[in-house]
C-alpha atoms as a PDB file:
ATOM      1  CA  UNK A   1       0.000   0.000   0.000  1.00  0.00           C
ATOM      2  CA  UNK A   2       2.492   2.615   0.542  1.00  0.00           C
ATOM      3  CA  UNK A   3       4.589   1.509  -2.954  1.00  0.00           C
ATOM      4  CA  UNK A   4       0.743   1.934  -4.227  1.00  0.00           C
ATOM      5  CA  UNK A   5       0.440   5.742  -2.243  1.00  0.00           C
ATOM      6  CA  UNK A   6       3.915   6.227  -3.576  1.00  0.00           C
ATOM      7  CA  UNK A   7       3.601   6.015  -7.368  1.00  0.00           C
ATOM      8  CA  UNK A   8      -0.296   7.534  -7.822  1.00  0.00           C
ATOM      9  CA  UNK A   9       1.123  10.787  -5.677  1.00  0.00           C
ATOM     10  CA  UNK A  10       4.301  10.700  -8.467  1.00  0.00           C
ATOM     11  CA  UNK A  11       1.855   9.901 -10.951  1.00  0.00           C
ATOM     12  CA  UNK A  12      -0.225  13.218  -9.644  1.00  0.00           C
ATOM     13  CA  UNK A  13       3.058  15.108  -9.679  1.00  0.00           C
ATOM     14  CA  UNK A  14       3.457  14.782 -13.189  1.00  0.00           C
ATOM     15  CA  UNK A  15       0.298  15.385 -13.901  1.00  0.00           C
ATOM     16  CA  UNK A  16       0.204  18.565 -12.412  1.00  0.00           C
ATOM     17  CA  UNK A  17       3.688  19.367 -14.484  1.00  0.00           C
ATOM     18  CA  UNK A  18       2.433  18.092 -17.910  1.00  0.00           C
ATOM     19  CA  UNK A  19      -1.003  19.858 -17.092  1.00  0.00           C
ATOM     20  CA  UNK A  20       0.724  23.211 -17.444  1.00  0.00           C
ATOM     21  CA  UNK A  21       1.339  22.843 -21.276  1.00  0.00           C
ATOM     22  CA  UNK A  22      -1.004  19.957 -22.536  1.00  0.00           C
ATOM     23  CA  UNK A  23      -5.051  19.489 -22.074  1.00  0.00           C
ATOM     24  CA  UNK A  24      -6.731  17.275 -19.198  1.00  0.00           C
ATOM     25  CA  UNK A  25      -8.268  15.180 -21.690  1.00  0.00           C
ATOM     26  CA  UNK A  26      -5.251  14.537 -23.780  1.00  0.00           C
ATOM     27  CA  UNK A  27      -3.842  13.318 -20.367  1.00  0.00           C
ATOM     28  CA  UNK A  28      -6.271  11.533 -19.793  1.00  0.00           C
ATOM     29  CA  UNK A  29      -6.469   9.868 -23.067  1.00  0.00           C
ATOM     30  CA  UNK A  30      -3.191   8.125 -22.422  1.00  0.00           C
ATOM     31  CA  UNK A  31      -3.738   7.298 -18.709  1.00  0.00           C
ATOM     32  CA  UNK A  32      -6.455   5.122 -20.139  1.00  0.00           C
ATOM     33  CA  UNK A  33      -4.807   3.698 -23.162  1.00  0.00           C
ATOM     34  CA  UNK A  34      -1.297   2.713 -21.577  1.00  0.00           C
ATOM     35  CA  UNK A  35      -3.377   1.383 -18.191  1.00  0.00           C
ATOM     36  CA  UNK A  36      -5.727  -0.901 -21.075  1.00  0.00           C
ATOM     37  CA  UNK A  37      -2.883  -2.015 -22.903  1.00  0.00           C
ATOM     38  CA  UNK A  38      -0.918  -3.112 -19.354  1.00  0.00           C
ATOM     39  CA  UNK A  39      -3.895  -5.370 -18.707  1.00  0.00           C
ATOM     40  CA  UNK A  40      -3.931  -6.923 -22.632  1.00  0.00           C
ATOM     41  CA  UNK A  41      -1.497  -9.685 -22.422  1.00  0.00           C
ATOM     42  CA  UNK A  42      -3.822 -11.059 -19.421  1.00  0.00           C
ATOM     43  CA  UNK A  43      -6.921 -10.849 -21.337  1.00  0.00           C
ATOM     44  CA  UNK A  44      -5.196 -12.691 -24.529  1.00  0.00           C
ATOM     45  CA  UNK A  45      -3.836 -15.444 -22.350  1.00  0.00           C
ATOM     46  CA  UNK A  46      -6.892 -16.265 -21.317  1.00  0.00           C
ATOM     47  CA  UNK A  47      -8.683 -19.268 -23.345  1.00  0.00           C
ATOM     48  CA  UNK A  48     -11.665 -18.315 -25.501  1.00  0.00           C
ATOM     49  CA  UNK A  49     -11.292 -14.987 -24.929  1.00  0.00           C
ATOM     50  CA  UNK A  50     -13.976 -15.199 -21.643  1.00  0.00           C
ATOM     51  CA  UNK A  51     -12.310 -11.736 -20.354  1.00  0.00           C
ATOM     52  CA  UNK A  52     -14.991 -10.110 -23.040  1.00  0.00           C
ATOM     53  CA  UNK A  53     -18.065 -12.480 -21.717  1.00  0.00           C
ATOM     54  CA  UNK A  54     -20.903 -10.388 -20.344  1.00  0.00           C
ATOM     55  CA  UNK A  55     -24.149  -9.798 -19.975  1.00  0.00           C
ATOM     56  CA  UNK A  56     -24.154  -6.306 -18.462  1.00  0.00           C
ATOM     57  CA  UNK A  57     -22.500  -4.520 -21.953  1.00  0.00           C
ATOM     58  CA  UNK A  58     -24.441  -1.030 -21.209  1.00  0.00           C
ATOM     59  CA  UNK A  59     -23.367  -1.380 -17.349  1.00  0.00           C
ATOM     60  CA  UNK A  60     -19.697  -1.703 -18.203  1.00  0.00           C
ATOM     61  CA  UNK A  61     -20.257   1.540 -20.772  1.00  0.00           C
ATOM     62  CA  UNK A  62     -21.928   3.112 -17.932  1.00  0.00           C
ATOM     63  CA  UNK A  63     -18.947   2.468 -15.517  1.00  0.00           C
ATOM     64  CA  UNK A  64     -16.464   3.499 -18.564  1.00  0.00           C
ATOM     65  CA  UNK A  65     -18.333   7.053 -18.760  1.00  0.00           C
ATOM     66  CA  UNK A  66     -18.174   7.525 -15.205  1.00  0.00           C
ATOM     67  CA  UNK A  67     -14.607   6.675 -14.837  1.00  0.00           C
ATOM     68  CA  UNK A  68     -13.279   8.636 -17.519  1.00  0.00           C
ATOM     69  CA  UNK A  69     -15.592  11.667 -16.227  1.00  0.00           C
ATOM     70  CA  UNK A  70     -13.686  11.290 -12.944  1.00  0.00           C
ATOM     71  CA  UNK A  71     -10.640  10.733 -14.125  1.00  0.00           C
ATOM     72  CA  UNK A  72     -10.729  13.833 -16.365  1.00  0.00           C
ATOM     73  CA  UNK A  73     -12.130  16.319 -13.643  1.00  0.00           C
ATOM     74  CA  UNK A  74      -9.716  14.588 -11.300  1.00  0.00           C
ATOM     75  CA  UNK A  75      -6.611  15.862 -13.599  1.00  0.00           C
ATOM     76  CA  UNK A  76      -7.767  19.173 -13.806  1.00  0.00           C
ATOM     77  CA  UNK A  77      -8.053  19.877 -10.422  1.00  0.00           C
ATOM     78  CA  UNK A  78      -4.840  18.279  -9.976  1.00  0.00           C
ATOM     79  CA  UNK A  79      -3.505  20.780 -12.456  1.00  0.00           C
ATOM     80  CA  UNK A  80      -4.846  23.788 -10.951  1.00  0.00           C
ATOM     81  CA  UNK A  81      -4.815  23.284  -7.680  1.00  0.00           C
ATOM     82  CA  UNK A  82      -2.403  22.448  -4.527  1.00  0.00           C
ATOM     83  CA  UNK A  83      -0.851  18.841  -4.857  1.00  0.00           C
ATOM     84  CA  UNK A  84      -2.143  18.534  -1.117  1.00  0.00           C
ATOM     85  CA  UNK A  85      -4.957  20.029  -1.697  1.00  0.00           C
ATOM     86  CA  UNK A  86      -6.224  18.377  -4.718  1.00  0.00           C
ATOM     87  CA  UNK A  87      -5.440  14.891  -3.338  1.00  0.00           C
ATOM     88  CA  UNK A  88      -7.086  16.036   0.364  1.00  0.00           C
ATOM     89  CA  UNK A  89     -10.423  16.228  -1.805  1.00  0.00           C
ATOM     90  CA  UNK A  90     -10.111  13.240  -3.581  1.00  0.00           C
ATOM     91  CA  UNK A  91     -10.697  11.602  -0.391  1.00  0.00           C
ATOM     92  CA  UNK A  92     -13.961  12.419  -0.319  1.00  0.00           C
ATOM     93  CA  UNK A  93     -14.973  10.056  -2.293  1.00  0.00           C
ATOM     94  CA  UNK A  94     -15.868   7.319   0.580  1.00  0.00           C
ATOM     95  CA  UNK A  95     -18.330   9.948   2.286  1.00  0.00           C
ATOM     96  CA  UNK A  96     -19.828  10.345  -1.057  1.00  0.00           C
ATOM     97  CA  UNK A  97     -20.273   6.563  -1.095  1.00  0.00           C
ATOM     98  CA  UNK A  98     -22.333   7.037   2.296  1.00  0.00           C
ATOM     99  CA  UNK A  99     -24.886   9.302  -0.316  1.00  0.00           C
ATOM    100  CA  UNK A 100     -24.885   7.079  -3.088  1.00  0.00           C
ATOM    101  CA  UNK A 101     -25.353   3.819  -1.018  1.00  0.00           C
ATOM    102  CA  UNK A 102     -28.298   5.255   0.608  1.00  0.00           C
ATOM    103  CA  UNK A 103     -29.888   6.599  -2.710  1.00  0.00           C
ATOM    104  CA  UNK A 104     -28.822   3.702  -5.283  1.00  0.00           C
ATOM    105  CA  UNK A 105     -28.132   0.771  -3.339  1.00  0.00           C
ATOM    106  CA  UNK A 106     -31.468   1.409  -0.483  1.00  0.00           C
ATOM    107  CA  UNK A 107     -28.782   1.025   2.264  1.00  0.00           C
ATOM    108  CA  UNK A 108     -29.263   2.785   6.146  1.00  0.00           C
ATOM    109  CA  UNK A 109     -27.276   4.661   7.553  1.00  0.00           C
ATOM    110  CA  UNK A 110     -26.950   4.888  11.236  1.00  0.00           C
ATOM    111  CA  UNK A 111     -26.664   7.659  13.167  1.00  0.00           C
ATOM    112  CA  UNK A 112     -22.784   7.440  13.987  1.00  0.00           C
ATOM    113  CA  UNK A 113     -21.969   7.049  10.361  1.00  0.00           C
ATOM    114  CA  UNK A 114     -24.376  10.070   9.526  1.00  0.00           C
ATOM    115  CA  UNK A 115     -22.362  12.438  11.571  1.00  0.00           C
ATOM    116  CA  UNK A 116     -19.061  11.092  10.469  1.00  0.00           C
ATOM    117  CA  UNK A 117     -19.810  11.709   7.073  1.00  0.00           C
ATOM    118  CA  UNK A 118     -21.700  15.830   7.784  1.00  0.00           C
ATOM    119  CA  UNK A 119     -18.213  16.070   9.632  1.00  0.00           C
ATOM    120  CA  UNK A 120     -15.975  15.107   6.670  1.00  0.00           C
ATOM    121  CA  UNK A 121     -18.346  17.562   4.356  1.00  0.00           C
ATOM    122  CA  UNK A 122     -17.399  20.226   6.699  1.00  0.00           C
ATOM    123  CA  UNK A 123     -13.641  19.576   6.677  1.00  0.00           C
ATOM    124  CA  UNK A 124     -14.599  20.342   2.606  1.00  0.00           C
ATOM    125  CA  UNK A 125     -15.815  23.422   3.248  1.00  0.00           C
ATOM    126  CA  UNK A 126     -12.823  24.462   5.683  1.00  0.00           C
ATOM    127  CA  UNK A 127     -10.648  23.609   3.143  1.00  0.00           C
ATOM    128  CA  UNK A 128     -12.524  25.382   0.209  1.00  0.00           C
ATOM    129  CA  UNK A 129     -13.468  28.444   2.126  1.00  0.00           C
ATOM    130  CA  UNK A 130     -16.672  29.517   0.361  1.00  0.00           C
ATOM    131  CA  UNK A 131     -16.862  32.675   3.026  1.00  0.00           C
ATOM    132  CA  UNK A 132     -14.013  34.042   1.532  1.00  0.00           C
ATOM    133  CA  UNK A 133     -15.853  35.368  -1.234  1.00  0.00           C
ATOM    134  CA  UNK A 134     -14.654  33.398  -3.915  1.00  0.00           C
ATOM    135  CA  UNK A 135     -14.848  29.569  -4.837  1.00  0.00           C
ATOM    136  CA  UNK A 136     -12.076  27.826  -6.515  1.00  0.00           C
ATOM    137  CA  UNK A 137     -13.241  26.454  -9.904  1.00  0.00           C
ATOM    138  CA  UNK A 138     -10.829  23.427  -9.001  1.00  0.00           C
ATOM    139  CA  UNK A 139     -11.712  22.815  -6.078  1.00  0.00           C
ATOM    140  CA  UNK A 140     -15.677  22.289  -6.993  1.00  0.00           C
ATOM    141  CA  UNK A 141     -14.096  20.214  -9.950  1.00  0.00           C
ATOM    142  CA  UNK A 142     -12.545  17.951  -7.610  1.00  0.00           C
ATOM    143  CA  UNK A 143     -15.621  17.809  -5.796  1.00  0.00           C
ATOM    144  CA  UNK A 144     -17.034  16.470  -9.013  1.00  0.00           C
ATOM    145  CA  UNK A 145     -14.681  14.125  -9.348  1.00  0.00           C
ATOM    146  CA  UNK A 146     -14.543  12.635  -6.014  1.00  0.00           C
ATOM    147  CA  UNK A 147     -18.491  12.227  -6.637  1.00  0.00           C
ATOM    148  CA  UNK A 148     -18.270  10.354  -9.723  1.00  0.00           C
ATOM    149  CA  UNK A 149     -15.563   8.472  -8.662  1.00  0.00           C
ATOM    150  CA  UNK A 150     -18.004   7.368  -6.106  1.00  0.00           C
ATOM    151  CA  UNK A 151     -20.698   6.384  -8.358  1.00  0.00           C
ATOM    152  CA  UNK A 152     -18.452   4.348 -10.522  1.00  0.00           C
ATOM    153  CA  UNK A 153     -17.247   2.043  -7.721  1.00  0.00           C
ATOM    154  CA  UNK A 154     -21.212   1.819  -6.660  1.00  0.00           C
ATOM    155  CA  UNK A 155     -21.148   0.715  -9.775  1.00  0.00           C
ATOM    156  CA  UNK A 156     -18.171  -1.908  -9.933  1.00  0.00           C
ATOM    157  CA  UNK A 157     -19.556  -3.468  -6.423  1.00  0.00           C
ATOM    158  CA  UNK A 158     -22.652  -3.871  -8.498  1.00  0.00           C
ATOM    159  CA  UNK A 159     -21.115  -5.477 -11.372  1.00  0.00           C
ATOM    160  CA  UNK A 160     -18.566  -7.454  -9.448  1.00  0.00           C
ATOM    161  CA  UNK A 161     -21.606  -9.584  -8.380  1.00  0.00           C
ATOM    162  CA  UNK A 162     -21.707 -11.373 -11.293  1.00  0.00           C
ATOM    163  CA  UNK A 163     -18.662  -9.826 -13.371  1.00  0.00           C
ATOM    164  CA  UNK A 164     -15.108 -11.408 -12.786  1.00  0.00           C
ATOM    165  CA  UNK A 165     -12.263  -8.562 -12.059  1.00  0.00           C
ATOM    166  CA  UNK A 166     -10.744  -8.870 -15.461  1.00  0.00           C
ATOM    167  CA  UNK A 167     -14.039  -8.482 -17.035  1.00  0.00           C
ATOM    168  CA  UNK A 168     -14.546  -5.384 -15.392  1.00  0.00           C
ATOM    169  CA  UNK A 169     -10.840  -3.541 -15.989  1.00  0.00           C
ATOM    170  CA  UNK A 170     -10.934  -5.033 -19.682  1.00  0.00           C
ATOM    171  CA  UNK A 171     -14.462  -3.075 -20.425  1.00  0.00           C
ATOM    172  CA  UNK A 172     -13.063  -0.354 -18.030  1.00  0.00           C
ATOM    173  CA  UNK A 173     -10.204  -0.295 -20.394  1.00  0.00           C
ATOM    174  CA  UNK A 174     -11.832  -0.276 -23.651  1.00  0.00           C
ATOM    175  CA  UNK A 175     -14.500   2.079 -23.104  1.00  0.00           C
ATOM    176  CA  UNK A 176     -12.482   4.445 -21.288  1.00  0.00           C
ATOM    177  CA  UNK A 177     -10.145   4.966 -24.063  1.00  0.00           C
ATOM    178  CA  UNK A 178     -12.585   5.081 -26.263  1.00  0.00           C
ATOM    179  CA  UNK A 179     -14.090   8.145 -24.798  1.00  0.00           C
ATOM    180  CA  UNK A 180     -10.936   9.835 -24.019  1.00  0.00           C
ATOM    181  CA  UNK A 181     -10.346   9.881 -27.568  1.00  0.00           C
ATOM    182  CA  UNK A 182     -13.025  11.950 -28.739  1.00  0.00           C
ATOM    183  CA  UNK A 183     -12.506  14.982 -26.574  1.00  0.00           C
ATOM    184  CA  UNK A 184      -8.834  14.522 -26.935  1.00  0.00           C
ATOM    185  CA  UNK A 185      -9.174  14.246 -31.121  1.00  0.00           C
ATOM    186  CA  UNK A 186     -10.210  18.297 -30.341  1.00  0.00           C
ATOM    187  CA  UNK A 187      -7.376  19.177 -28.149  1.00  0.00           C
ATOM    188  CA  UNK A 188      -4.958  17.283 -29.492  1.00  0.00           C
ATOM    189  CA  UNK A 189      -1.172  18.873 -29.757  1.00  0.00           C
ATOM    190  CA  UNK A 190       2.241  17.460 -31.109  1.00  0.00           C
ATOM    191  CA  UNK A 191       4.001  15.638 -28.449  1.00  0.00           C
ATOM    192  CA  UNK A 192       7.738  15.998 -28.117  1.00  0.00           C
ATOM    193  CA  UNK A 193       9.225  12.818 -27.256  1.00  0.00           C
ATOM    194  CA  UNK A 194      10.157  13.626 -23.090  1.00  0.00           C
ATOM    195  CA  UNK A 195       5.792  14.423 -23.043  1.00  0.00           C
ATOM    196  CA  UNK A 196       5.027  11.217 -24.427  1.00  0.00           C
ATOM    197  CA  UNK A 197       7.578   9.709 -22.799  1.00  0.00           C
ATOM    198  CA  UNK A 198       5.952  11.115 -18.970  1.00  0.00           C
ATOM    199  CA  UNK A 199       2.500  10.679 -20.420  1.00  0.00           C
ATOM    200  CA  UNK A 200       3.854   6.744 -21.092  1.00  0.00           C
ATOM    201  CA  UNK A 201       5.010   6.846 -17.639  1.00  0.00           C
ATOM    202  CA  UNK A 202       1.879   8.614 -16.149  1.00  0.00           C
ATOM    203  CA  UNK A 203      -0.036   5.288 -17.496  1.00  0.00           C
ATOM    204  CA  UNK A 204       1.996   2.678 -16.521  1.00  0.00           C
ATOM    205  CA  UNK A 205       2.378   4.316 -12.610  1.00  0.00           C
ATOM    206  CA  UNK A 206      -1.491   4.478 -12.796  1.00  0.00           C
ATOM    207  CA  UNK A 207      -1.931   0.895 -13.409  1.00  0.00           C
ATOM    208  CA  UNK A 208       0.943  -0.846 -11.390  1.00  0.00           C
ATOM    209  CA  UNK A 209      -0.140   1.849  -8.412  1.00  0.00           C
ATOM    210  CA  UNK A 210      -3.812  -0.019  -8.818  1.00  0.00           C
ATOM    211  CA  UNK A 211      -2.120  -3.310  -8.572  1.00  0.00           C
ATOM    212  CA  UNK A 212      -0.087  -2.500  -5.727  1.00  0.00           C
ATOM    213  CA  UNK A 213      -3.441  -1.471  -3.732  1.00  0.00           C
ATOM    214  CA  UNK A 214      -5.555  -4.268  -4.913  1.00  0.00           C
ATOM    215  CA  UNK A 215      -2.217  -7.082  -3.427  1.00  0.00           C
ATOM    216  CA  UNK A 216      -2.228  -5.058  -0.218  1.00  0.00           C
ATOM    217  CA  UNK A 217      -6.057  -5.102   0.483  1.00  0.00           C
ATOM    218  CA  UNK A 218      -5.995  -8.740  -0.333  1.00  0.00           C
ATOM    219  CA  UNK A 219      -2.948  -9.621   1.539  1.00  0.00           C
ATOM    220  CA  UNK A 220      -3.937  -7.492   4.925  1.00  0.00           C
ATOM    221  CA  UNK A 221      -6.961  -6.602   7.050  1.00  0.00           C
ATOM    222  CA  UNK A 222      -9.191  -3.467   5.949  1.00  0.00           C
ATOM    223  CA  UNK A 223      -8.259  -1.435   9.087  1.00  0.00           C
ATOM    224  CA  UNK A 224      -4.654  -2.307   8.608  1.00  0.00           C
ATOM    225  CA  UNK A 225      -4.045  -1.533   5.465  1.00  0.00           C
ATOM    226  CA  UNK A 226      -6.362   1.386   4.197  1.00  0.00           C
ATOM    227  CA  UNK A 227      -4.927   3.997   6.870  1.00  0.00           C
ATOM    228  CA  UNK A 228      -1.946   3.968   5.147  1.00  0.00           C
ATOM    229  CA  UNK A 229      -3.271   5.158   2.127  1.00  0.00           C
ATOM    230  CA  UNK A 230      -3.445   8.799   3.557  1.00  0.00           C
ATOM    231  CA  UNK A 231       0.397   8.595   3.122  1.00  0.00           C
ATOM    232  CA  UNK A 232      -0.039  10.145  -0.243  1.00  0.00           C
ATOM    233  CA  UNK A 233      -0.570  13.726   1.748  1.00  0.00           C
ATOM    234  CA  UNK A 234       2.281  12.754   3.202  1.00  0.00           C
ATOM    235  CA  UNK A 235       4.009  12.577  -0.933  1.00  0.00           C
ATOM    236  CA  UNK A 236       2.379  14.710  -2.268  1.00  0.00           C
ATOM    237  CA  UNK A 237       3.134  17.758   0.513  1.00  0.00           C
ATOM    238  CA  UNK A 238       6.697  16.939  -0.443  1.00  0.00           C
ATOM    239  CA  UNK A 239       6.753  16.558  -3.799  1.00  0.00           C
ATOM    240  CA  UNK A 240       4.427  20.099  -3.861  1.00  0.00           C
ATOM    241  CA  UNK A 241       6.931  21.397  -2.049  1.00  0.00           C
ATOM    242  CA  UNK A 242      10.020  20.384  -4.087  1.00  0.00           C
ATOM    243  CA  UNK A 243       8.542  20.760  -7.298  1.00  0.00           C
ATOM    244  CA  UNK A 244       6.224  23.474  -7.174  1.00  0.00           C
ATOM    245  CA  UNK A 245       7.066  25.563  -3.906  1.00  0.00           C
ATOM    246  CA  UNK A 246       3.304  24.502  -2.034  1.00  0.00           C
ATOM    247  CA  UNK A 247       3.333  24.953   1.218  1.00  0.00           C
ATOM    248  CA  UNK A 248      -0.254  23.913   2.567  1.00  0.00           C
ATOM    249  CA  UNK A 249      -1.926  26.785   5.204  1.00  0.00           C
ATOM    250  CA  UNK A 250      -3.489  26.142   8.154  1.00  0.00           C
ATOM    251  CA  UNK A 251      -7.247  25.755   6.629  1.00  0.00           C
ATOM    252  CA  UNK A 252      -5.822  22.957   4.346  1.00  0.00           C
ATOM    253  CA  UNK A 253      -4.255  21.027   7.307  1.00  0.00           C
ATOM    254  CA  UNK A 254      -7.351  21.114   9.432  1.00  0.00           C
ATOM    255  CA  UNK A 255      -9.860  20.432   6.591  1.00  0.00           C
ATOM    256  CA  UNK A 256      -7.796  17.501   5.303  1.00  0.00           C
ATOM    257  CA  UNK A 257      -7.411  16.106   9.141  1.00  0.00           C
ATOM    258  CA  UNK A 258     -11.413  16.542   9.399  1.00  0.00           C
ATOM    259  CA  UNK A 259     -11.411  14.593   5.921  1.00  0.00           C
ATOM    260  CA  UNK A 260      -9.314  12.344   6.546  1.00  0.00           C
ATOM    261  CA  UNK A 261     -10.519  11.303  10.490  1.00  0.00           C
ATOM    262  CA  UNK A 262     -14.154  11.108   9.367  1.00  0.00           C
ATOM    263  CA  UNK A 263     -13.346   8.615   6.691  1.00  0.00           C
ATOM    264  CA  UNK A 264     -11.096   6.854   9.294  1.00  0.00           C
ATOM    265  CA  UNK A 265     -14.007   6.452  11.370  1.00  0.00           C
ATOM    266  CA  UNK A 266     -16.169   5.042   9.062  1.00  0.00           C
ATOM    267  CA  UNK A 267     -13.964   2.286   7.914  1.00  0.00           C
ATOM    268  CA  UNK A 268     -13.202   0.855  11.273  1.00  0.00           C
ATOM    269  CA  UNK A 269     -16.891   1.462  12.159  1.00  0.00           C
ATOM    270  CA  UNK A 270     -17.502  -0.780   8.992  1.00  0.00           C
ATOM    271  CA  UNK A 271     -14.903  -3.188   9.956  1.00  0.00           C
ATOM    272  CA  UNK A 272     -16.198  -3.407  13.763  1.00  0.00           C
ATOM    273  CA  UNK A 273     -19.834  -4.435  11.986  1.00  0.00           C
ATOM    274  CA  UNK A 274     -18.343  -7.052   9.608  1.00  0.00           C
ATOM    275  CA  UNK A 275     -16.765  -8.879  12.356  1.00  0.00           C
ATOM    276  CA  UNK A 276     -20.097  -8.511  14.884  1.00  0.00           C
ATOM    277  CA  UNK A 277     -22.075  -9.984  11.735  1.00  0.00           C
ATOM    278  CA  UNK A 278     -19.623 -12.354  11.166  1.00  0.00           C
ATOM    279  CA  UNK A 279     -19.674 -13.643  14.529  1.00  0.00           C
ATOM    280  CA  UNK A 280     -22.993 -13.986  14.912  1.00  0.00           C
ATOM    281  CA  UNK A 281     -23.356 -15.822  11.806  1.00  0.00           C
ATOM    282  CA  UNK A 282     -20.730 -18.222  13.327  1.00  0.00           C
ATOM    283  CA  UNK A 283     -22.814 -18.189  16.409  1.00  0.00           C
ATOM    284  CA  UNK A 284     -25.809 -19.580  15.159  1.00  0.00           C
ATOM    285  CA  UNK A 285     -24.362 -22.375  12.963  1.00  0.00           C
ATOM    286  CA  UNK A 286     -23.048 -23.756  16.210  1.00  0.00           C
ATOM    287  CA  UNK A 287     -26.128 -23.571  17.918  1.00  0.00           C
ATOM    288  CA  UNK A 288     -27.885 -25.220  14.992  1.00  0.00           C
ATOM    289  CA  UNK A 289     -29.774 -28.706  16.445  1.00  0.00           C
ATOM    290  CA  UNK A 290     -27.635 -31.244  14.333  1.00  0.00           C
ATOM    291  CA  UNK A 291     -30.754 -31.685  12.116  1.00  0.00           C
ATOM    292  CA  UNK A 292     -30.673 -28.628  10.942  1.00  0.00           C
ATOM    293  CA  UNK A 293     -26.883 -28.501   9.781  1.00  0.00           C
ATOM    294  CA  UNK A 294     -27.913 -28.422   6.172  1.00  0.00           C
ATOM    295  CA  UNK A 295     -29.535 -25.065   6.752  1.00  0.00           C
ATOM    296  CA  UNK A 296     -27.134 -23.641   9.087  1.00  0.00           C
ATOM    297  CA  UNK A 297     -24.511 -24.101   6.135  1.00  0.00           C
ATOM    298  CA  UNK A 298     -24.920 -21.875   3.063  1.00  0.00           C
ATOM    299  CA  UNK A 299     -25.846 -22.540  -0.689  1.00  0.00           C
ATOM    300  CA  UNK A 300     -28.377 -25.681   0.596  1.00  0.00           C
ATOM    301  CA  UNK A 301     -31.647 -25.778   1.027  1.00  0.00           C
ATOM    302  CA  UNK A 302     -34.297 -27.991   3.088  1.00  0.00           C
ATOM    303  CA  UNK A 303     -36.884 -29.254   0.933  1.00  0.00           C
ATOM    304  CA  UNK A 304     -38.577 -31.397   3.336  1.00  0.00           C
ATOM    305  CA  UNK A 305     -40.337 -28.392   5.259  1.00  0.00           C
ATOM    306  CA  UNK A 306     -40.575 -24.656   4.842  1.00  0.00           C
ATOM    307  CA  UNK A 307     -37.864 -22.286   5.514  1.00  0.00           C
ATOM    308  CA  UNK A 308     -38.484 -19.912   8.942  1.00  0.00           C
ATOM    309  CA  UNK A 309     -38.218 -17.128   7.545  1.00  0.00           C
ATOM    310  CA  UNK A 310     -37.372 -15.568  10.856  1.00  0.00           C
ATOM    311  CA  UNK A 311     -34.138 -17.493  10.803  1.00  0.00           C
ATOM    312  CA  UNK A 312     -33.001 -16.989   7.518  1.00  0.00           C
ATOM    313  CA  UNK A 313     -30.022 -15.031   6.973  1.00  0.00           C
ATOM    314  CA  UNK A 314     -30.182 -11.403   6.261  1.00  0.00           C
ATOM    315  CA  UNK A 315     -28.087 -11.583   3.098  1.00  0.00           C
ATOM    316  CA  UNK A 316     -25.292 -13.305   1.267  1.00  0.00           C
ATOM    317  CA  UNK A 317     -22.359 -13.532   3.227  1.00  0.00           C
END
């Protein structure tokens, strides 16, 4: 996790430096296409081609559009804002998975998680400052981006119900460099060889950060590894600093803390519910009457009498 923190705050550095001279979506085009192409010799090893089997076509397009909308509005407030702050907003996106879970997915919310996610919101609005007068056009673009980068993984915990993983990033792939292309056609400049060269490298740090993070949440606990994610403030204050002369002020520090502890919270809360649900699962398999032992385990079913439905399990899992 902190190789993975390492390389996307690098990967934001130069994005912020190539920013300065070439368009977002031109950026963006080859983040896509170099991160789709890193993932092809996986997809043609595969047998039959089953990496391209689905039956959710439009929801894959759907999750392409959103992830290339976040991605896009992502880069430009990367480019014209703070490296601290720009990455301090982009961890909003987990309290705007609190909104979308409610209105997409039907989910409640309790009343600990409601107030840890109106206190992250406000750590947004310390850090944006909208008394001041004046709101920063990247700032509301990150915003934007942390919200649809929300959406989209509403939308991959959706799919990944029925979707394998290299389904998803092979669609993700293809559709998002499809789209990137368009917009980029339009804005489109001659690329001296050190720019392609970075843009080549902004790609390939995208998708190897992505791998890093997806090894370390399956090798470690939730609450043990995604803390250290935050370590990209950490990079990115210094690289801000030594590249670009940022130093964050005070309002940035105690917005990102407020950010940053809310969505803290809410992960271990999450973890602490996991474990009381899976323990009570566990519970009531042992206490199953031998008899029963069929129902107790999952994937069977009794056919010899009617399920209680006052003992059936809440959900999968």
């Amino acid at each position: 996790m902190v190789t993975g923190s390492l390389l996307f705050s690098v990967m934001g550095a130069l994005v912020k430096l190539l920013g300065q001279q070439i368009d977002s979506f031109q950026i963006a085009f080859f983040r896509c296409f170099f991160g789709f192409i890193a993932i092809l010799p996986f997809v043609l090893l595969k047998p039959g081609r089953h990496a391209f089997r689905t039956t959710y076509f439009y929801g894959h397009f759907l999750r392409g559009a959103l992830g290339v909308a976040a991605i896009v509005a992502g880069f430009y407030a990367t480019t014209r804002l703070p490296l601290t702050d720009s990455t301090a907003i982009s961890f909003t996106a987990p309290l705007f998975m609190i909104l979308t879970a409610i209105f997409l997915l039907g989910e409640k919310v309790r009343w600990r998680r409601g107030l840890a996610t109106a206190a992250g919101f406000i750590g947004v609005l310390v850090m944006v400052r909208p008394d001041s007068g004046t709101l920063d056009l990247g700032a509301m673009v990150g915003l934007i981006a942390a919200f649809l980068g929300a959406l989209s993984t509403t939308l991959i915990k959706r799919l990944s119900a029925t979707e394998k993983a290299l389904t998803i990033l092979v669609y993700f792939g293809l559709f998002s460099s499809i789209l990137t292309a368009i917009p980029a056609y339009f804005v489109w400049r001659p690329l001296a060889g050190d720019e392609f060269a970075l843009l080549a490298l902004v790609g390939a740090l995208g998708a190897v950060g992505q791998f890093c993070q997806v090894r370390a949440f399956a090798a470690g606990e939730l609450m043990a590894v995604a803390p250290i994610d935050y370590s990209r403030l950490i990079f990115a204050g210094i690289m801000g600093f030594l590249l670009f002369a940022e130093l964050p002020d005070r309002y940035t520090l105690v917005g990102a803390a407020m950010i940053v502890g809310s969505t803290l919270y809410i992960a271990c809360r999450e973890t602490h519910l996991s474990r009381l649900h899976r323990a009570a699962l566990a519970v009531r398999r042992l206490a199953a009457p031998p008899g029963d032992a069929d129902a107790a385990s999952p994937g069977t079913r009794r056919i010899t009498r009617p399920a209680d439905p006052r003992s059936a399990p809440a959900g999968p899992g």
